[in-house]
PDB file of N, CA and C in Angstrom:
ATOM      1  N   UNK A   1     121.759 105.323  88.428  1.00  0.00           N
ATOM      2  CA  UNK A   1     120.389 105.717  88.637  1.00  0.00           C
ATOM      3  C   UNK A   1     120.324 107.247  88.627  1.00  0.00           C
ATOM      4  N   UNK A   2     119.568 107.881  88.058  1.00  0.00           N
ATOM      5  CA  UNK A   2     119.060 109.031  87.504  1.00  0.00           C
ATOM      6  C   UNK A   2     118.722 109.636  88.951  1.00  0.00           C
ATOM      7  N   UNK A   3     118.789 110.636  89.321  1.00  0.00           N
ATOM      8  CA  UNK A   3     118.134 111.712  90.120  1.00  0.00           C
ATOM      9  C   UNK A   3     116.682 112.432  90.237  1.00  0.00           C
ATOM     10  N   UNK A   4     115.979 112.690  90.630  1.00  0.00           N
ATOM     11  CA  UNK A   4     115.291 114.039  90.199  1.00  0.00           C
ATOM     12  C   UNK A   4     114.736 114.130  91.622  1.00  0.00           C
ATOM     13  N   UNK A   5     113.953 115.701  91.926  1.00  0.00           N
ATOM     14  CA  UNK A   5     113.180 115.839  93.001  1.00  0.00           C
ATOM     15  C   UNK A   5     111.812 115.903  92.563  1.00  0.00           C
ATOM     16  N   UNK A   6     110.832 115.824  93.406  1.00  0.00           N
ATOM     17  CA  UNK A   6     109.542 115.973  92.806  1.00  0.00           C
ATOM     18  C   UNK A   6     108.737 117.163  91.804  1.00  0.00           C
ATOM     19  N   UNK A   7     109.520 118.028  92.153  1.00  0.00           N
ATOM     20  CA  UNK A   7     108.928 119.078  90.993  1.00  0.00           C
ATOM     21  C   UNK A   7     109.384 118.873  89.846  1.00  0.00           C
ATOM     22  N   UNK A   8     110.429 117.888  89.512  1.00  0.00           N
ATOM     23  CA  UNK A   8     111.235 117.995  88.157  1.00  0.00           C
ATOM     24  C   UNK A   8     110.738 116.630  88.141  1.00  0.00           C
ATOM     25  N   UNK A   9     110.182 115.747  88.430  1.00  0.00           N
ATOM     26  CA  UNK A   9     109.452 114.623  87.765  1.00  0.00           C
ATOM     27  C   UNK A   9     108.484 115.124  87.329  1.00  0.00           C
ATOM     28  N   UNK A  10     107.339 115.578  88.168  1.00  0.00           N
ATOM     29  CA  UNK A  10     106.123 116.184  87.913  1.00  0.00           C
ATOM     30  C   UNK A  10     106.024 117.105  86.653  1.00  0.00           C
ATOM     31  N   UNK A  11     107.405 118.212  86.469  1.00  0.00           N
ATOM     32  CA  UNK A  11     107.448 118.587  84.932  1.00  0.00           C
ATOM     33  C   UNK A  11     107.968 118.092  83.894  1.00  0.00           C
ATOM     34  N   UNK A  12     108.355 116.569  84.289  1.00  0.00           N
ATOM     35  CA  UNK A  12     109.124 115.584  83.269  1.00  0.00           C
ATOM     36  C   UNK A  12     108.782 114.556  83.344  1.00  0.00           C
ATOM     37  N   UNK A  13     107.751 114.404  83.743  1.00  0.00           N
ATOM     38  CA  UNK A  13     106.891 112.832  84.135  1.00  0.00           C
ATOM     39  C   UNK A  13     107.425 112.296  82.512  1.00  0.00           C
ATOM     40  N   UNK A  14     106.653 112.790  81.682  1.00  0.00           N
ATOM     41  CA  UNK A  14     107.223 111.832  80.578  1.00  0.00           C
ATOM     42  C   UNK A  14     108.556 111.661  79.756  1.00  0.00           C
ATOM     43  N   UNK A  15     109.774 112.325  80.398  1.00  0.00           N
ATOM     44  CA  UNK A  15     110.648 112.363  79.828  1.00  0.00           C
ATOM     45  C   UNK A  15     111.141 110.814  80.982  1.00  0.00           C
ATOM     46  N   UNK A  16     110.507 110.982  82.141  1.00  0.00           N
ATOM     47  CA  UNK A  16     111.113 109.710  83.228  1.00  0.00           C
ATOM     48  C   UNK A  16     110.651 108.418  82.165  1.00  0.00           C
ATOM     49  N   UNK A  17     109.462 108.427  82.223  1.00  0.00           N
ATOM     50  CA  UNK A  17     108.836 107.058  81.528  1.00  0.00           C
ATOM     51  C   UNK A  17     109.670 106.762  80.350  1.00  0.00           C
ATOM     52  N   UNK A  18     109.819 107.819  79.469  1.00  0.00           N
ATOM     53  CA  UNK A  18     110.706 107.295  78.620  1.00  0.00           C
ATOM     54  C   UNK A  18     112.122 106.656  78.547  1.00  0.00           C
ATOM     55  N   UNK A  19     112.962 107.576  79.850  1.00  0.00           N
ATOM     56  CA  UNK A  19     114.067 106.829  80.085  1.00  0.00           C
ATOM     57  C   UNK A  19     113.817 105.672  80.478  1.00  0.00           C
ATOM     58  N   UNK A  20     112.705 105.212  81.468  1.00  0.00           N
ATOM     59  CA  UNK A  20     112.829 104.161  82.151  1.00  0.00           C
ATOM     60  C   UNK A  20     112.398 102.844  81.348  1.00  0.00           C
ATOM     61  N   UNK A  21     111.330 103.612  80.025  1.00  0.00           N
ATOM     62  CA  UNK A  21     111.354 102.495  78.693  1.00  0.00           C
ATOM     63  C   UNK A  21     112.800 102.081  78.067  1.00  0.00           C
ATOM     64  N   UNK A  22     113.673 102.991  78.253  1.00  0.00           N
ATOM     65  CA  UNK A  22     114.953 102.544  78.002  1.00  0.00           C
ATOM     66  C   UNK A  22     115.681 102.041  79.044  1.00  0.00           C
ATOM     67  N   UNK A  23     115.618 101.575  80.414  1.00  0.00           N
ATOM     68  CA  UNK A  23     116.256 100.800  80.812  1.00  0.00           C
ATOM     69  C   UNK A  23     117.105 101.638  82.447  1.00  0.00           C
ATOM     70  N   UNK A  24     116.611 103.261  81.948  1.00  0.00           N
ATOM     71  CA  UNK A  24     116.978 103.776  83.199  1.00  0.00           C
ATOM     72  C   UNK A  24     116.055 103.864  84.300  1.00  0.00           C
ATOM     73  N   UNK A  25     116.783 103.804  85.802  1.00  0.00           N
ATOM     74  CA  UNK A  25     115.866 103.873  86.625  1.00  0.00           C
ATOM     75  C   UNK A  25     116.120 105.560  87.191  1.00  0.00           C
ATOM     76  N   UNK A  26     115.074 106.067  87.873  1.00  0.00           N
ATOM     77  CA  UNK A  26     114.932 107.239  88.350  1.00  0.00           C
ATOM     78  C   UNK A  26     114.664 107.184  89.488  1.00  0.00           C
ATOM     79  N   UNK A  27     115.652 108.045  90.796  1.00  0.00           N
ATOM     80  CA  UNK A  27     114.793 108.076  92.209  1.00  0.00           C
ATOM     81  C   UNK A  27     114.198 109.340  92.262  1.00  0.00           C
ATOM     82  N   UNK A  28     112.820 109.772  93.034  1.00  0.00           N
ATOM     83  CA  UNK A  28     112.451 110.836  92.863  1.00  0.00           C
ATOM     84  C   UNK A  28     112.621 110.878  94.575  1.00  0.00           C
ATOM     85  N   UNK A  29     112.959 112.016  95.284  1.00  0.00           N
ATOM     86  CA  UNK A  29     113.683 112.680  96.264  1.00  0.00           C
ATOM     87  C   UNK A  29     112.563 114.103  96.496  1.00  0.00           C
ATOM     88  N   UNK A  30     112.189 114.368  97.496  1.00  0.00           N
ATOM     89  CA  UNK A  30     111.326 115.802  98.228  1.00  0.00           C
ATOM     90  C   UNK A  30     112.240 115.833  99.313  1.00  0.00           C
ATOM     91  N   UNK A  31     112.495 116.878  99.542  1.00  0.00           N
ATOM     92  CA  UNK A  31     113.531 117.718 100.533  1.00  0.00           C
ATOM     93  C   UNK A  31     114.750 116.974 100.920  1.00  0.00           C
ATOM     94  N   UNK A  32     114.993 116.524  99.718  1.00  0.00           N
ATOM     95  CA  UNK A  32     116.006 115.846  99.791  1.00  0.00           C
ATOM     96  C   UNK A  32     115.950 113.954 100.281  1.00  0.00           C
ATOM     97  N   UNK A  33     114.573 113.886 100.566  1.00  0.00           N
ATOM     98  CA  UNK A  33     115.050 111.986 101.452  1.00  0.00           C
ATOM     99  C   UNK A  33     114.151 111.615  99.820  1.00  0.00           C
ATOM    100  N   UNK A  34     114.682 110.381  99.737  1.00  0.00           N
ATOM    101  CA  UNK A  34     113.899 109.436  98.768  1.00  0.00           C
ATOM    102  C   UNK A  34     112.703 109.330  98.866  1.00  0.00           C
ATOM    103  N   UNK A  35     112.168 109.218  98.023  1.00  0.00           N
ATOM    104  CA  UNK A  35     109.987 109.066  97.835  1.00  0.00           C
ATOM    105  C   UNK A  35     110.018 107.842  97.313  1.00  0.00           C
ATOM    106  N   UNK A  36     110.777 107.588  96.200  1.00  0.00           N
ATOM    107  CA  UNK A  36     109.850 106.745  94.993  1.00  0.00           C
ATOM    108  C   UNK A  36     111.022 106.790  93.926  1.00  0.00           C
ATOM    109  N   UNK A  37     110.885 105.458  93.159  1.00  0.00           N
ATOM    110  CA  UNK A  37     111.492 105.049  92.281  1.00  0.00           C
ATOM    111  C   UNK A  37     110.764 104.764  90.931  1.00  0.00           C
ATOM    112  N   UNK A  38     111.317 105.419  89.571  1.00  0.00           N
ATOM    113  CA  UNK A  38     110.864 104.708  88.576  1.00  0.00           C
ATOM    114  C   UNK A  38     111.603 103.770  87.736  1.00  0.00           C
ATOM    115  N   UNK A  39     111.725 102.162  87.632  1.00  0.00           N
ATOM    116  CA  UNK A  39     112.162 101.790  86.862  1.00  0.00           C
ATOM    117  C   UNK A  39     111.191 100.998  85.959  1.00  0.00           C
ATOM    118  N   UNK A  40     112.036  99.932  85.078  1.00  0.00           N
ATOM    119  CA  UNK A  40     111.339  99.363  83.782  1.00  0.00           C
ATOM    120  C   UNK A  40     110.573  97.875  84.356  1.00  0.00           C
ATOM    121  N   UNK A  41     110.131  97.684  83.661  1.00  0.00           N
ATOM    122  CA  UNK A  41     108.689  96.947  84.133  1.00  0.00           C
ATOM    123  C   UNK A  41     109.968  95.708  84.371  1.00  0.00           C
ATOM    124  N   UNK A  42     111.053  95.556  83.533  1.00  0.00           N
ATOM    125  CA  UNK A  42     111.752  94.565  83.534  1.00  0.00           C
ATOM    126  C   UNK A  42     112.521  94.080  84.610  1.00  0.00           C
ATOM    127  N   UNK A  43     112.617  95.298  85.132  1.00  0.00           N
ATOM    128  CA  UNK A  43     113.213  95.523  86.568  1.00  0.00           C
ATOM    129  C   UNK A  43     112.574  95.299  87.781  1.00  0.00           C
ATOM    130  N   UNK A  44     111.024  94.857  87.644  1.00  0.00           N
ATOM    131  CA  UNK A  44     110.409  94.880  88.882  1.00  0.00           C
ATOM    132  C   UNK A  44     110.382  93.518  89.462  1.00  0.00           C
ATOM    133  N   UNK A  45     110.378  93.121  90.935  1.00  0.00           N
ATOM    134  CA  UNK A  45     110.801  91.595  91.035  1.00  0.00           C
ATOM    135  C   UNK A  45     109.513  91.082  90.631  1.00  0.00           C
ATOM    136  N   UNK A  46     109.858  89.548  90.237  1.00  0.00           N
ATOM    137  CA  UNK A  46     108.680  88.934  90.300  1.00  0.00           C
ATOM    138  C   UNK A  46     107.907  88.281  91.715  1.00  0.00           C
ATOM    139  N   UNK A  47     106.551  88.731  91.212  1.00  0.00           N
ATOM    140  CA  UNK A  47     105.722  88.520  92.827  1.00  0.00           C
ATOM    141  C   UNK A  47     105.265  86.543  92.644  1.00  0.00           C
ATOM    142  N   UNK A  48     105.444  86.305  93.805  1.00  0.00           N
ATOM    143  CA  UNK A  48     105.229  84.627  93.702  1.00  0.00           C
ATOM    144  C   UNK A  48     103.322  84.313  93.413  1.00  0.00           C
ATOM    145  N   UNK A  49     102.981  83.892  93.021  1.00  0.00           N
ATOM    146  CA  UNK A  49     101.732  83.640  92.892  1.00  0.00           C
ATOM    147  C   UNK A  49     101.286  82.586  93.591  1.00  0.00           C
ATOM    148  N   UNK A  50      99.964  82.032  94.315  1.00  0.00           N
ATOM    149  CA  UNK A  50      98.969  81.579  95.531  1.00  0.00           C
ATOM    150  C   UNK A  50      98.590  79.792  94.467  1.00  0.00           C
ATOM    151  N   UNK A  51      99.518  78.980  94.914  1.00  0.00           N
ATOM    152  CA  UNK A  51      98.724  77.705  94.262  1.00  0.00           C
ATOM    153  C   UNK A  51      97.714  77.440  94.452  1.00  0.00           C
ATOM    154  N   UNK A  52      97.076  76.750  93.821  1.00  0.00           N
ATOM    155  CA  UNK A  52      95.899  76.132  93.740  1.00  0.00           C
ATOM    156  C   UNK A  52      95.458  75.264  95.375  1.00  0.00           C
ATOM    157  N   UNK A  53      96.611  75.013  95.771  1.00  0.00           N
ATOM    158  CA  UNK A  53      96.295  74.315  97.181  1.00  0.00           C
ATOM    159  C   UNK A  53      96.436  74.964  97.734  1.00  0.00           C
ATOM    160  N   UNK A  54      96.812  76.086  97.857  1.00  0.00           N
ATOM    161  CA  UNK A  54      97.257  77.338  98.762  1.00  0.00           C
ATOM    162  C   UNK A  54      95.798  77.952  98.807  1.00  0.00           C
ATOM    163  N   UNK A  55      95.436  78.573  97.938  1.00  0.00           N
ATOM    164  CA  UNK A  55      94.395  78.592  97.527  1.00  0.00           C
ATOM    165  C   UNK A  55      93.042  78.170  98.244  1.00  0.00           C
ATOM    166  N   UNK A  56      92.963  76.788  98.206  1.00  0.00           N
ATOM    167  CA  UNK A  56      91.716  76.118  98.541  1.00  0.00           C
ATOM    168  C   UNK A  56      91.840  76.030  99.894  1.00  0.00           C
ATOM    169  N   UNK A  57      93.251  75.597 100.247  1.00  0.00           N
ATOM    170  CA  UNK A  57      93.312  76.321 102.089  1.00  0.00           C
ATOM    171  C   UNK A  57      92.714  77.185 102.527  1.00  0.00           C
ATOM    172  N   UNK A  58      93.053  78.444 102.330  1.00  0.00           N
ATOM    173  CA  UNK A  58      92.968  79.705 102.575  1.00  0.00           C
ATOM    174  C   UNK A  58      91.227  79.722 102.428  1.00  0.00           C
ATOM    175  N   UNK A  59      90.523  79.180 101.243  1.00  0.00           N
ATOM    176  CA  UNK A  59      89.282  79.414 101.535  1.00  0.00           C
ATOM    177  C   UNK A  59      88.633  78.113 102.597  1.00  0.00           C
ATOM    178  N   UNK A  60      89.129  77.228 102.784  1.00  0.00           N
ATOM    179  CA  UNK A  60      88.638  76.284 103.616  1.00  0.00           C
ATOM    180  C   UNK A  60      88.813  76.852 105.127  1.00  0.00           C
ATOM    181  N   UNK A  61      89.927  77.427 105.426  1.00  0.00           N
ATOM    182  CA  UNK A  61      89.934  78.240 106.827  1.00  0.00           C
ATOM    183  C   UNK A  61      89.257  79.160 106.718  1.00  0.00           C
ATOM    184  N   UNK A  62      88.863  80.164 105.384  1.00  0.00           N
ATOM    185  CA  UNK A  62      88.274  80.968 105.963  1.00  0.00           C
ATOM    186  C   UNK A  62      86.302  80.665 105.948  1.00  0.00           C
ATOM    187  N   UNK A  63      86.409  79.591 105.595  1.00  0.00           N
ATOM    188  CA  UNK A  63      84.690  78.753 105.789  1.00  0.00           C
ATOM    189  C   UNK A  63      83.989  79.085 106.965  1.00  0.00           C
ATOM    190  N   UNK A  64      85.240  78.336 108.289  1.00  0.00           N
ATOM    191  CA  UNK A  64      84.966  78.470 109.448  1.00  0.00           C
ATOM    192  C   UNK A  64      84.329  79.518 110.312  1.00  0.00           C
ATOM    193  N   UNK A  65      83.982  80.880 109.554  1.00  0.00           N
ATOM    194  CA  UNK A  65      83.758  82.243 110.068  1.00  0.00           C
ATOM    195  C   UNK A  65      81.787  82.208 109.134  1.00  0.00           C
ATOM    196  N   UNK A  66      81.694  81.070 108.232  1.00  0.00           N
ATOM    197  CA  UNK A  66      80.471  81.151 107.752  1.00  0.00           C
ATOM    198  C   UNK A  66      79.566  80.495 108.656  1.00  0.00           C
ATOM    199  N   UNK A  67      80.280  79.346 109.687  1.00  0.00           N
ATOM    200  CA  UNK A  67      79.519  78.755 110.403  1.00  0.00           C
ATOM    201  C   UNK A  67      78.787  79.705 111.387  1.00  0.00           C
ATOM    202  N   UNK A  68      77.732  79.356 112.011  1.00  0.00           N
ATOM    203  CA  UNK A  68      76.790  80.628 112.780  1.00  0.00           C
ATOM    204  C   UNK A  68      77.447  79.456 114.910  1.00  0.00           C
ATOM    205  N   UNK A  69      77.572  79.069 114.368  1.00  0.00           N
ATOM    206  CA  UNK A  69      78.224  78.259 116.086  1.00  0.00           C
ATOM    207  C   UNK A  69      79.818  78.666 116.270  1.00  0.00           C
ATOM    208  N   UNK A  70      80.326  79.229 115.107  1.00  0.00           N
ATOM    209  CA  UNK A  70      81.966  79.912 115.612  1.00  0.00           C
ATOM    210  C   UNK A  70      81.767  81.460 116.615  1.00  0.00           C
ATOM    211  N   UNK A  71      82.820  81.486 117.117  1.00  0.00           N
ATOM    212  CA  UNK A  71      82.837  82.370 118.135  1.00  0.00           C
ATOM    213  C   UNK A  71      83.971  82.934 117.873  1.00  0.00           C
ATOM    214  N   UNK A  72      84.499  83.945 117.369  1.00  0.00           N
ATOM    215  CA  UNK A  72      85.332  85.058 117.519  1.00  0.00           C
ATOM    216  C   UNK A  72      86.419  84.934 118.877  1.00  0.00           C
ATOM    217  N   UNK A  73      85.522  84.967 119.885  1.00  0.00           N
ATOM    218  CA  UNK A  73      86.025  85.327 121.124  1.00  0.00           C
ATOM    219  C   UNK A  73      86.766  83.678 121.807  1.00  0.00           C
ATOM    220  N   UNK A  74      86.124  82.715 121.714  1.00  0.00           N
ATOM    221  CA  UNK A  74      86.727  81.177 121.856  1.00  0.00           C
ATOM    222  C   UNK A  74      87.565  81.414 120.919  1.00  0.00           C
ATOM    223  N   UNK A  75      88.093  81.637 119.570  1.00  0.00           N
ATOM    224  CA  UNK A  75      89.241  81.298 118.499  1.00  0.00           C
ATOM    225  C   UNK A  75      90.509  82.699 119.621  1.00  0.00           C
ATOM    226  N   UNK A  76      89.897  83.468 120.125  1.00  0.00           N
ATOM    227  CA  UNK A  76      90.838  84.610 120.134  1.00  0.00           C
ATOM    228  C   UNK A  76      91.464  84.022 121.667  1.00  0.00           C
ATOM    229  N   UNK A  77      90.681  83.337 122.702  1.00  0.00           N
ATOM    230  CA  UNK A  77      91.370  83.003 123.764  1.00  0.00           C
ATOM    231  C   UNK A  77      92.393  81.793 124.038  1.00  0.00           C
ATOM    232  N   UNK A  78      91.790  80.905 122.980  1.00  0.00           N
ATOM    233  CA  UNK A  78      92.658  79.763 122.587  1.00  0.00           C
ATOM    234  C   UNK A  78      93.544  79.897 122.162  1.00  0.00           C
ATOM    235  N   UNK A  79      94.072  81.365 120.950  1.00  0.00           N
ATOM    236  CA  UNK A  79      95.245  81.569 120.245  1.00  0.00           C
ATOM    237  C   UNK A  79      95.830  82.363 121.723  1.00  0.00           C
ATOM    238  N   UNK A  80      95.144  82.777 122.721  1.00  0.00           N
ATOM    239  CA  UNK A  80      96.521  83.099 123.917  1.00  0.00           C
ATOM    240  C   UNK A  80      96.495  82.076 124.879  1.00  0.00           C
ATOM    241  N   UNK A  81      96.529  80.644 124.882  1.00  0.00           N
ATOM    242  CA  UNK A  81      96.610  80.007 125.922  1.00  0.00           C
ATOM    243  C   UNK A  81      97.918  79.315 125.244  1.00  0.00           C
TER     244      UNK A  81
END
């Protein structure tokens, strides 16, 4: 993995992108601690995506906040008993 600090990305922003179109990754570093990484799109993990039942959950619980008889304050004392 490639080096740089932030002033030498910032004047090589596109020389990074290009390495990293080739497969290198770059850490970019300010006063020395790590900031930020550039690598290739190929390299980035894959994020899991929200099923369809996951999904319809998530909006079915959040229904419960459309009703005008829910209470905020009853859901919040029940989650500490």
């Amino acid at each position: 993995m490639k080096q740089a600090s932030l002033a030498e990305a910032k004047a090589h922003l596109s020389k990074i992108v290009e390495d990293a179109s080739r497969g290198v990754q770059t850490m970019i570093h300010r006063h020395g601690k790590p900031i930020a990484v550039v690598i290739p799109i190929a390299d980035m993990p894959k994020k899991p995506r929200m099923s369809a039942v996951e999904f319809a959950a998530l909006l079915a619980e959040g229904a419960k906040y459309d009703d005008p008889s829910y209470s905020a304050v009853q859901d919040t004392r029940a989650g500490r008993r």
